[in-house]
N, C-alpha and C. Protein backbone atom coordinates (compact mmCIF):
# COMPACT_ATOMS: atom_id res chain seq x y z
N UNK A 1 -33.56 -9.37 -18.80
CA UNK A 1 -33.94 -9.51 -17.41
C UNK A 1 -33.36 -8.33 -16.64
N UNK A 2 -34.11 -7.81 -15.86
CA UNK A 2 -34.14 -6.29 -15.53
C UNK A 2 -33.07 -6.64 -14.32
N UNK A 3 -32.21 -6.13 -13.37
CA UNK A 3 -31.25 -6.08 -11.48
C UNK A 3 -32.50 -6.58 -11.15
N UNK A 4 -33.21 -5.73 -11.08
CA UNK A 4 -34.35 -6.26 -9.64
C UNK A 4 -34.96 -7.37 -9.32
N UNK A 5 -35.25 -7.78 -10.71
CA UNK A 5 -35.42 -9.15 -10.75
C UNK A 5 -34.57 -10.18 -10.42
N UNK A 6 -33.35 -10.21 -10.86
CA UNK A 6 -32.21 -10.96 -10.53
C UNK A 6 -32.11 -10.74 -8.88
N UNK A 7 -31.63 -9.62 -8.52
CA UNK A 7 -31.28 -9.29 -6.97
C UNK A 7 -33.07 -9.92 -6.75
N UNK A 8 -33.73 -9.73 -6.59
CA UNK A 8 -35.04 -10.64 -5.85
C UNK A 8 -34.56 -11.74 -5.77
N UNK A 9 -34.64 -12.11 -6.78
CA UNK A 9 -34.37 -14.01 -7.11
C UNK A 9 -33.30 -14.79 -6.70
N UNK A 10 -32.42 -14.17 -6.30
CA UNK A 10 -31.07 -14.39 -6.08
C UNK A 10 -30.44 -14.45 -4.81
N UNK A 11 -30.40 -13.17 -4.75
CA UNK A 11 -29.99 -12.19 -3.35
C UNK A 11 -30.31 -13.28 -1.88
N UNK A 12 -31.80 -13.72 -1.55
CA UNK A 12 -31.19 -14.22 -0.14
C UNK A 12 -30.73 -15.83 -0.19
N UNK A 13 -30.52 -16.61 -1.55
CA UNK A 13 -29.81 -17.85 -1.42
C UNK A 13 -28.57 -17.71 -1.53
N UNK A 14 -28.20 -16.43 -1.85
CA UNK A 14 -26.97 -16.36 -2.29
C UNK A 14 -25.71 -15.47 -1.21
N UNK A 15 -26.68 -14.95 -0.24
CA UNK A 15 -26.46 -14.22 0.76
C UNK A 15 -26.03 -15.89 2.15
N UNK A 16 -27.39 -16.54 1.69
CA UNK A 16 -27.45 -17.78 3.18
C UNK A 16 -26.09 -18.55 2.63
N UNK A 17 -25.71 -19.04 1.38
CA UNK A 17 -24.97 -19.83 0.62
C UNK A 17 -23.57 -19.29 1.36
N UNK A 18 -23.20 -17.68 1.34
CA UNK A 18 -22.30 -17.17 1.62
C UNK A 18 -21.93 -17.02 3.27
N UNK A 19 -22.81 -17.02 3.79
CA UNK A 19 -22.67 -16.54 5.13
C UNK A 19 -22.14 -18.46 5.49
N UNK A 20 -23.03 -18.99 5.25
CA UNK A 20 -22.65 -20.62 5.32
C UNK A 20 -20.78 -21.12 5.26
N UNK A 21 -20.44 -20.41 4.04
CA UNK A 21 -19.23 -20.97 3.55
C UNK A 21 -18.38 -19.94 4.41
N UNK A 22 -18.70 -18.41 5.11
CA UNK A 22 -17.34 -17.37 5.82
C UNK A 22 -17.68 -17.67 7.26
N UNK A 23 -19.28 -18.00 7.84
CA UNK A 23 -19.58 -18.00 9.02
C UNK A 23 -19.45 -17.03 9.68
N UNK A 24 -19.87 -15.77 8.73
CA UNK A 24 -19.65 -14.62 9.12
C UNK A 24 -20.76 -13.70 8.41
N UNK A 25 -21.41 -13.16 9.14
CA UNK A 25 -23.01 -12.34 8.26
C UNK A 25 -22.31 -11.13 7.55
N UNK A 26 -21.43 -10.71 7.75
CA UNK A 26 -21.14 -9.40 7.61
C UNK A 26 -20.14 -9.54 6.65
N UNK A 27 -19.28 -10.49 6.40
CA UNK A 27 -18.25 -11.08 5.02
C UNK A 27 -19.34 -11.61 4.33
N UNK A 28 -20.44 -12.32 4.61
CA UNK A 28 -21.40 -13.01 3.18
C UNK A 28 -21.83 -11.68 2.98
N UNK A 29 -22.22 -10.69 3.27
CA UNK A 29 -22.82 -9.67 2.84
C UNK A 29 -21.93 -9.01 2.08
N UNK A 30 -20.41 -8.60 2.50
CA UNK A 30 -19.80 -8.26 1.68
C UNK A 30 -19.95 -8.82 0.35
N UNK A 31 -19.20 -10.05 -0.01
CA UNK A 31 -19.38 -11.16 -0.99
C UNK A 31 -20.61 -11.13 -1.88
N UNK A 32 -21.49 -11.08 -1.00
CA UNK A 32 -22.68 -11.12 -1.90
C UNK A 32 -22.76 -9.72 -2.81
N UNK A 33 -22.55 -8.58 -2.22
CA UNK A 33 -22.54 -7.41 -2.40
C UNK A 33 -21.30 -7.32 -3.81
N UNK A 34 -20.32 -7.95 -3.57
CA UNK A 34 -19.38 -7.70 -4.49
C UNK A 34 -19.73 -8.91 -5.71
N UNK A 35 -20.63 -9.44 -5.37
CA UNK A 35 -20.34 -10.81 -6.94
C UNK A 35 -21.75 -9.76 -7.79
N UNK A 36 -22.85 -8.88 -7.14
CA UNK A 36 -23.53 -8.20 -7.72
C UNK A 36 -22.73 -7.10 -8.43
N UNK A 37 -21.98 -6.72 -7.58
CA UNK A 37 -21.77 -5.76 -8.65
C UNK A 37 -20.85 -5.99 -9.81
N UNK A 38 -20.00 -6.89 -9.63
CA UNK A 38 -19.11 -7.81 -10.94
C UNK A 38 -20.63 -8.10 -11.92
N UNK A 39 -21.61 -7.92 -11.20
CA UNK A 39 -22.53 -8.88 -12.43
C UNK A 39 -22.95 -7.65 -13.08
N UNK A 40 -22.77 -6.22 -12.33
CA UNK A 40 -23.37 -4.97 -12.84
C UNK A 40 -22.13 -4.59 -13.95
N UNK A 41 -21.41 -4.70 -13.64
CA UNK A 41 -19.69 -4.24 -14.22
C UNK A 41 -19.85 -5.13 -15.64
N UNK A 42 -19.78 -6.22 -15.31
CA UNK A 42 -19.67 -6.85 -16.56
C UNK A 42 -20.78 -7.11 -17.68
N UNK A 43 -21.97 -6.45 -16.88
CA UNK A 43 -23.02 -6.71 -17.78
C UNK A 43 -23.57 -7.69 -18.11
N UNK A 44 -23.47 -8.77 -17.31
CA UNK A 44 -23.76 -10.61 -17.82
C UNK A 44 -25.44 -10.42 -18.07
N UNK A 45 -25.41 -11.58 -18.89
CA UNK A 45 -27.49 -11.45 -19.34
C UNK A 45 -27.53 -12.74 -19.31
N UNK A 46 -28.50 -13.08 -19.68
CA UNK A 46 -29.15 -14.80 -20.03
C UNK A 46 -30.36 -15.05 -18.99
N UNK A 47 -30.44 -16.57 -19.19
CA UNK A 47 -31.95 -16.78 -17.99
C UNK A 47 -31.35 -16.73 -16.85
N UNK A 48 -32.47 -16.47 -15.88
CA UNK A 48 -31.91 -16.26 -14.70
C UNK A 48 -31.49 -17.17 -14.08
N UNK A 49 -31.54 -18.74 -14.28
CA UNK A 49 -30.93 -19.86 -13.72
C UNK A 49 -29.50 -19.63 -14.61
N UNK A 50 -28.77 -19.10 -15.27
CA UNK A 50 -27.36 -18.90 -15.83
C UNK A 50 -27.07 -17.86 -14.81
N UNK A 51 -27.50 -17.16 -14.78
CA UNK A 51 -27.06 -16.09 -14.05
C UNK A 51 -26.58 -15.97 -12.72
N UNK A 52 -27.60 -16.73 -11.99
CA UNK A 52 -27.63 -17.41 -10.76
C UNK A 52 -26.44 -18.30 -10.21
N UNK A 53 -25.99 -18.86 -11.61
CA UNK A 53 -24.96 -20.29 -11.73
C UNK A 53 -24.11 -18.98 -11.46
N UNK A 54 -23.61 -18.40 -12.13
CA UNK A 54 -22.81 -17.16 -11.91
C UNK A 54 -21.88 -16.41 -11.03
N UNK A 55 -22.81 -16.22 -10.60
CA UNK A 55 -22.96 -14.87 -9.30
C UNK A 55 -22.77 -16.00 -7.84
N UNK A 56 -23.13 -17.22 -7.82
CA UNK A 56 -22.34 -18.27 -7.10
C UNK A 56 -20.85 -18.52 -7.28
N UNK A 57 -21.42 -18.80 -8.41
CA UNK A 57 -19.59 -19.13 -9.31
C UNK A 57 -18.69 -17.84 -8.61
N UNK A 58 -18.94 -16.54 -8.99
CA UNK A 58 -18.02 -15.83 -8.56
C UNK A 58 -18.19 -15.17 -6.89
N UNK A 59 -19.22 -15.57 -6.36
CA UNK A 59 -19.21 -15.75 -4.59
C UNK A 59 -18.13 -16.33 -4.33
N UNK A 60 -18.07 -17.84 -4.26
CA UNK A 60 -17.31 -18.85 -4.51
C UNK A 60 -15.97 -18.11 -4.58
N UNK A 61 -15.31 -17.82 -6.06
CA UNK A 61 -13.92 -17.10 -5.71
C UNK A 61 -13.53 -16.19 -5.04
N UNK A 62 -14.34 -15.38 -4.59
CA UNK A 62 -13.89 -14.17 -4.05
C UNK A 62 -13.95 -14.99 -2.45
N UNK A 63 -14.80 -15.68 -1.80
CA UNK A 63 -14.94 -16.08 -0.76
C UNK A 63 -13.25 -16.87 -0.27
N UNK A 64 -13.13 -17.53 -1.24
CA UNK A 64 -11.67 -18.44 -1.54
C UNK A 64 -10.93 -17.65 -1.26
N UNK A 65 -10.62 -16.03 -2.64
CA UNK A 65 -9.59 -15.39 -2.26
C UNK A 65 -9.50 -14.70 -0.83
N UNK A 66 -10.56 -14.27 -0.52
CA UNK A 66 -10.63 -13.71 1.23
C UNK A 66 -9.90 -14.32 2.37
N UNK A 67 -10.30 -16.32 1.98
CA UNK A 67 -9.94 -17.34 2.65
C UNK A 67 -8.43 -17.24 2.33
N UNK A 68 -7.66 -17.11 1.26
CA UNK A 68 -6.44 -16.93 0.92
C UNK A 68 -5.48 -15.98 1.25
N UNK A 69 -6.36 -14.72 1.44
CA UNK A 69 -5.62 -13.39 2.13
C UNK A 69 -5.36 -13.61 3.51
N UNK A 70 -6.70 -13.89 4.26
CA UNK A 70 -6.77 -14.27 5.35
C UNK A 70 -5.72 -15.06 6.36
N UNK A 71 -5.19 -16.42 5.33
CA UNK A 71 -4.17 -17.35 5.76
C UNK A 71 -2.95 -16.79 5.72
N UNK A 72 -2.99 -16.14 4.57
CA UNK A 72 -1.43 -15.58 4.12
C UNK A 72 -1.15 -14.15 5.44
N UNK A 73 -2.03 -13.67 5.62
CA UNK A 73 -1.69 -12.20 7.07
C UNK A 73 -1.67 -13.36 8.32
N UNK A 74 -2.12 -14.14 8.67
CA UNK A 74 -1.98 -14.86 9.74
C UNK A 74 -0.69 -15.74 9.82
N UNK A 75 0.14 -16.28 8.36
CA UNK A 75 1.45 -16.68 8.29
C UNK A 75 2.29 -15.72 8.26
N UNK A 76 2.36 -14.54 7.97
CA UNK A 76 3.21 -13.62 7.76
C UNK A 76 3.21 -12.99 9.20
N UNK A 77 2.03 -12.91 10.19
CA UNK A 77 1.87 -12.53 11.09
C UNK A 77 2.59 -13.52 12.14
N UNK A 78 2.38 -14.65 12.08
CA UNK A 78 2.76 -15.74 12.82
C UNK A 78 4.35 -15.51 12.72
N UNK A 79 4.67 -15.38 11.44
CA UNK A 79 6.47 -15.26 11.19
C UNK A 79 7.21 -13.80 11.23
N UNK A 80 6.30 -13.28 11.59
CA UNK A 80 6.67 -12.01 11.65
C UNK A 80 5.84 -11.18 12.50
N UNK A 81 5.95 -11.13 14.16
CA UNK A 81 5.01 -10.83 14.57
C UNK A 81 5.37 -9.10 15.42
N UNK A 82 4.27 -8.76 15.45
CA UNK A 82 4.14 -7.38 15.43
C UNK A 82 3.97 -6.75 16.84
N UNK A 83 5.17 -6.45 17.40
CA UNK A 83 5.40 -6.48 18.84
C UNK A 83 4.96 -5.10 18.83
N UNK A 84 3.98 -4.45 19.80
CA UNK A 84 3.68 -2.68 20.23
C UNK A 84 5.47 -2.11 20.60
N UNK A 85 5.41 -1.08 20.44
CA UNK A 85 6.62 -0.49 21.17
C UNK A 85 6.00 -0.03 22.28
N UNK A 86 6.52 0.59 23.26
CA UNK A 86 6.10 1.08 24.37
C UNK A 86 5.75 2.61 24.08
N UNK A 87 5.99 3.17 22.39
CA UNK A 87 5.46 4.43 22.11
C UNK A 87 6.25 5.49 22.59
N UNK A 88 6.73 6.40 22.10
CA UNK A 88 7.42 7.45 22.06
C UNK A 88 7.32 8.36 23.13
N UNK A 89 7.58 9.09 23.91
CA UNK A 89 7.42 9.78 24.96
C UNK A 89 6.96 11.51 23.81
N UNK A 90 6.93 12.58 23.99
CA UNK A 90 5.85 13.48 24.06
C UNK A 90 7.14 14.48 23.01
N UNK A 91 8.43 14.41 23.90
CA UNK A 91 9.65 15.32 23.80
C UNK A 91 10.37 14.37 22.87
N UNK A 92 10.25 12.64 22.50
CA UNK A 92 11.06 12.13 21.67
C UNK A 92 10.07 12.29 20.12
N UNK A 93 9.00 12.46 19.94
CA UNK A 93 8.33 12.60 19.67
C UNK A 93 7.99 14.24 18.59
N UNK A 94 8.59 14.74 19.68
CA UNK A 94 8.92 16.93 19.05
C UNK A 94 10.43 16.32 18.65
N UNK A 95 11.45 15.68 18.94
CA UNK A 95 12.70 15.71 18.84
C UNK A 95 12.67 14.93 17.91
N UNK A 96 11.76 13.86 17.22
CA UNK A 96 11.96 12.98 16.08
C UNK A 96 11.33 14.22 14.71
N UNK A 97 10.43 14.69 15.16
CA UNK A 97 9.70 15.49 14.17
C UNK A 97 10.53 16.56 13.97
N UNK A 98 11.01 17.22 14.76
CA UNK A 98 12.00 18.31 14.50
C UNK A 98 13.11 18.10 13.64
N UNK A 99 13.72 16.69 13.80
CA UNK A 99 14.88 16.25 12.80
C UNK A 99 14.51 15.64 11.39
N UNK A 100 13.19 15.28 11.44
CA UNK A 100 12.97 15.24 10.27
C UNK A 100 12.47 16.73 9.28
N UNK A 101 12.61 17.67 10.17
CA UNK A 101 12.05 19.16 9.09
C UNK A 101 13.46 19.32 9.31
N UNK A 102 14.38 19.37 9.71
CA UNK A 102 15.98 19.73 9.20
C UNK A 102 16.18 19.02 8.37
N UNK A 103 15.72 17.50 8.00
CA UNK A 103 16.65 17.06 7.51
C UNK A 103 15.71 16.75 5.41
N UNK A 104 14.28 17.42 5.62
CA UNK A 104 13.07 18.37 4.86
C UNK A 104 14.22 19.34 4.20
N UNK A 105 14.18 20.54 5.25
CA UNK A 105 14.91 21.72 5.40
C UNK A 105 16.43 21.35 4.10
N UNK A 106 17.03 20.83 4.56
CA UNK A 106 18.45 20.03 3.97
C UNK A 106 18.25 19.68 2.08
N UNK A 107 17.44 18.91 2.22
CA UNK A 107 16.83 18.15 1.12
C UNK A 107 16.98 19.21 0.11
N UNK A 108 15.76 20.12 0.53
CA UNK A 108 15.46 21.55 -0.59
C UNK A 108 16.30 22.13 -0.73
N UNK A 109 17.78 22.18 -0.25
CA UNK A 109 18.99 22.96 -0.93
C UNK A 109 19.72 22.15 -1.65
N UNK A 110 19.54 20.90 -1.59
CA UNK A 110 20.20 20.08 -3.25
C UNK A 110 19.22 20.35 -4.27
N UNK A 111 20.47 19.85 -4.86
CA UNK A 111 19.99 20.08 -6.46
C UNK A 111 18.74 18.82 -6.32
N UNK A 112 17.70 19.11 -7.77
CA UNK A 112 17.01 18.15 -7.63
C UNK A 112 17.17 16.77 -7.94
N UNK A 113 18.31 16.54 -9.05
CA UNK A 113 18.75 15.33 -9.53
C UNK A 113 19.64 14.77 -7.93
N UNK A 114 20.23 15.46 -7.25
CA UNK A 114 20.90 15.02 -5.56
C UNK A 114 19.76 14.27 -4.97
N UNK A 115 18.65 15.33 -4.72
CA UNK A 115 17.75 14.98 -4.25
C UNK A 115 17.22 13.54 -4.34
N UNK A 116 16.33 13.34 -5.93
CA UNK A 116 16.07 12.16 -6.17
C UNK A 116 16.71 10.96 -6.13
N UNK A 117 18.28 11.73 -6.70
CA UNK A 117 19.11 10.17 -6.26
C UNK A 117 18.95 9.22 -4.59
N UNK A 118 19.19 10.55 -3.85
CA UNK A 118 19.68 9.92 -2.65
C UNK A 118 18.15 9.34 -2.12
N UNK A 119 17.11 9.81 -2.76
CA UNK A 119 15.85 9.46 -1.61
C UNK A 119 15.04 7.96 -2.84
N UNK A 120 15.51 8.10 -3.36
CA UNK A 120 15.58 6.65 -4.45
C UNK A 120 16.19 5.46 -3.91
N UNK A 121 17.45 5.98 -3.77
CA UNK A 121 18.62 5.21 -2.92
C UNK A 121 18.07 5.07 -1.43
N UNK A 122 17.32 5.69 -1.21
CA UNK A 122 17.33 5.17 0.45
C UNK A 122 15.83 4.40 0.40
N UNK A 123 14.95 4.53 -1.17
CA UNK A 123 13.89 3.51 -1.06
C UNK A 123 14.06 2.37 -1.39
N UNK A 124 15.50 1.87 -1.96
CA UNK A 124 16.28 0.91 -2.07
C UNK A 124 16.03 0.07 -3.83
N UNK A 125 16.13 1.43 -4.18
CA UNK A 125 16.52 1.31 -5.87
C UNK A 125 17.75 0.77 -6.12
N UNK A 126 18.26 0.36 -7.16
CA UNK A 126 19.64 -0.54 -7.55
C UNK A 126 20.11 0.91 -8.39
N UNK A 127 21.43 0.65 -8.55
CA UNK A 127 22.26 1.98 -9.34
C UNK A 127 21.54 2.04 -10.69
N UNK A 128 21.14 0.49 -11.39
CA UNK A 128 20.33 1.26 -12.55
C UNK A 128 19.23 1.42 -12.38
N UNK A 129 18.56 1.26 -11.38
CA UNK A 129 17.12 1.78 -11.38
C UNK A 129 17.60 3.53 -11.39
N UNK A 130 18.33 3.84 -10.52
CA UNK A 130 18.30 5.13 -10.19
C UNK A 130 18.53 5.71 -11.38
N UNK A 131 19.34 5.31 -12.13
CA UNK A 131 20.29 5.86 -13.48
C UNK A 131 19.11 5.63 -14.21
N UNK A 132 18.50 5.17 -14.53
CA UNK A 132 17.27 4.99 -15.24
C UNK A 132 15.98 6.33 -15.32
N UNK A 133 15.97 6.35 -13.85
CA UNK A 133 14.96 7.45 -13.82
C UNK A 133 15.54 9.04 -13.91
N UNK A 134 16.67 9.06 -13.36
CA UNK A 134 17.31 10.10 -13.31
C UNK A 134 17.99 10.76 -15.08
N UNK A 135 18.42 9.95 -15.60
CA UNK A 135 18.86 9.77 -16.92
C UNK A 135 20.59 10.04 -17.05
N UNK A 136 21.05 9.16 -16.37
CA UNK A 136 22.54 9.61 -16.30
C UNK A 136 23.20 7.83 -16.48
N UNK A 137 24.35 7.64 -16.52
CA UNK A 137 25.19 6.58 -17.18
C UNK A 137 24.94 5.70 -15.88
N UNK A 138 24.15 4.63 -15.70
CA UNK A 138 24.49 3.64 -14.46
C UNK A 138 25.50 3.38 -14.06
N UNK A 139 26.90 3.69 -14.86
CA UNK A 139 28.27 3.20 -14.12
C UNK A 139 28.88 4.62 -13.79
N UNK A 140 27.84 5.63 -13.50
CA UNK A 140 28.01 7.07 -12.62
C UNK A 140 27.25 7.17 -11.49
N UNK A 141 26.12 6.37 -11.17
CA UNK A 141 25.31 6.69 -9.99
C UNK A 141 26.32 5.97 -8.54
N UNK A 142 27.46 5.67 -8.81
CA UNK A 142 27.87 5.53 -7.04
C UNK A 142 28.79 6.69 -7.28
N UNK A 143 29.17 7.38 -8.13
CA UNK A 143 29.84 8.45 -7.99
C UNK A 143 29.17 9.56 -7.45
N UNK A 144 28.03 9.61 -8.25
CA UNK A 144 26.87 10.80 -8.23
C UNK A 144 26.40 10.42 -6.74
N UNK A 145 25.98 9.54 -6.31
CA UNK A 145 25.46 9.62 -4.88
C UNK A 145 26.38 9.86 -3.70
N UNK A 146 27.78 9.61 -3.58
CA UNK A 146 28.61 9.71 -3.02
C UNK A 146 28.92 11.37 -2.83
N UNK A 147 28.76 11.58 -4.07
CA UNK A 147 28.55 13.73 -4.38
C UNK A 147 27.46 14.39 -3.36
N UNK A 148 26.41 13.13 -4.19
CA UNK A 148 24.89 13.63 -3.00
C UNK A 148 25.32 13.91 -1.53
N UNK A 149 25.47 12.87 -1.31
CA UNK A 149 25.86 12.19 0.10
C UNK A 149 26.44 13.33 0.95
N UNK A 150 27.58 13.64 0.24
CA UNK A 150 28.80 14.56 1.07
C UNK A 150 27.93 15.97 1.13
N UNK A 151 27.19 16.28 -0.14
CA UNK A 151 27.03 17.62 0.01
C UNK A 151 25.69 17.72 0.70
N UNK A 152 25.04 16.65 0.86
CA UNK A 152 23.90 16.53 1.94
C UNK A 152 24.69 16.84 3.61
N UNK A 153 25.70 16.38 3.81
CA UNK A 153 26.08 16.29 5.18
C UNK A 153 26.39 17.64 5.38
N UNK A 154 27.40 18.19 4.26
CA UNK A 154 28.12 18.99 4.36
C UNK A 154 27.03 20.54 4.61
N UNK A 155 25.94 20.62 4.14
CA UNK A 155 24.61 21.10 4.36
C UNK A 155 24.14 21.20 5.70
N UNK A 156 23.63 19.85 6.07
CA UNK A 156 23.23 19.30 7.07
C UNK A 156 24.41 20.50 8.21
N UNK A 157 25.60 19.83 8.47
CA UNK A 157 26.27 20.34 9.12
C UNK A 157 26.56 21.93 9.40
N UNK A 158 25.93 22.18 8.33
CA UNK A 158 26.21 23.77 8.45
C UNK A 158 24.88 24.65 8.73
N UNK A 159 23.83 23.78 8.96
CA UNK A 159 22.46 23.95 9.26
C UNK A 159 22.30 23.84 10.56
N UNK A 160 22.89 22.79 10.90
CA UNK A 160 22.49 22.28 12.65
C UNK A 160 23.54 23.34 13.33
N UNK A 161 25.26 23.94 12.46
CA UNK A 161 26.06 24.70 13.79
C UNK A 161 25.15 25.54 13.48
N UNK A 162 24.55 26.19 12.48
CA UNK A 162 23.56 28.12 12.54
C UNK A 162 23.01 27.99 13.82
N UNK A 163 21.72 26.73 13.82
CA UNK A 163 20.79 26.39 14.46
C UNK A 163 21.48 26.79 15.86
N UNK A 164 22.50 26.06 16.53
CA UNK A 164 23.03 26.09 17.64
C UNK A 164 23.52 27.81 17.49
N UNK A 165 24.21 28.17 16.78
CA UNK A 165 24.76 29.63 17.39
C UNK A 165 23.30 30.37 17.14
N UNK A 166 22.58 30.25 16.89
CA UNK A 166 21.38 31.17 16.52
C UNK A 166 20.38 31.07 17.90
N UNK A 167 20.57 30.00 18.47
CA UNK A 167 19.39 29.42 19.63
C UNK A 167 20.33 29.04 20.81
């Protein structure tokens, strides 16, 4: 049985079926759109009343999981809700961006194993994750970052007095 045939035969009960269950034309269309192409992906065959059973069948879950995402951003939203800031002014804004290319600037004069440690560590890796990727003894990475650390500042510090006697 050839798509076209199927998508004929299919397509607007399965479109009304969907829009029915989201109450939304534009999510059944999605849905509908996505259980076709799972049917293209996977290659399913048989008569077209199997097929049909199908391509419902997997409307059906995906409609669910949508319904499931859906609840879960509206609880997470509800418990965690997402206040605007009043937005950065123009000059905090050049003054946030500016300290982050010093602190860019900084970065590229450690070593690269400094490097990775500390920006590992600040994505909130555990000492053996870090020791792991890095390849050094896990009961050395609070030594080794503490090294980072100092010679990051100690950098830092000698970057920002240039900056000032230079400008």
């Amino acid at each position: 049985m050839d798509f076209e045939t199927v998508f004929d035969g299919v397509y607007p009960a399965l479109f009304r079926y969907c829009q029915r269950l989201t109450g939304d034309a534009d999510a059944a269309e999605d849905v509908a759109q996505e259980a076709f192409i799972r049917f293209i992906e996977r290659g399913v065959e048989g008569e077209l009343r199997g097929v049909r059973v199908w391509l419902f069948k997997v409307a059906t879950h995906l409609i669910r999981d949508r319904a499931r995402t859906t609840d879960n951003r509206r609880r997470l939203l509800t418990a965690n809700p997402v206040v605007p800031s009043g937005g950065l002014r123009p000059d905090q804004v050049a003054e946030r961006n500016e300290r982050i290319q010093e602190v860019r600037r900084v970065l590229d004069t450690l070593t690269p194993r400094d490097k990775e440690m500390l920006l590992m560590r600040e994505e909130g890796f555990s000492y053996r994750e870090v020791a792991d990727a890095v390849g050094v003894a896990h009961t050395s990475v609070g030594t080794l970052l503490v090294r980072a650390q100092t010679r990051f500042a100690e950098a830092y510090q000698t970057m920002t007095e240039a900056d000032e006697t230079s400008g």
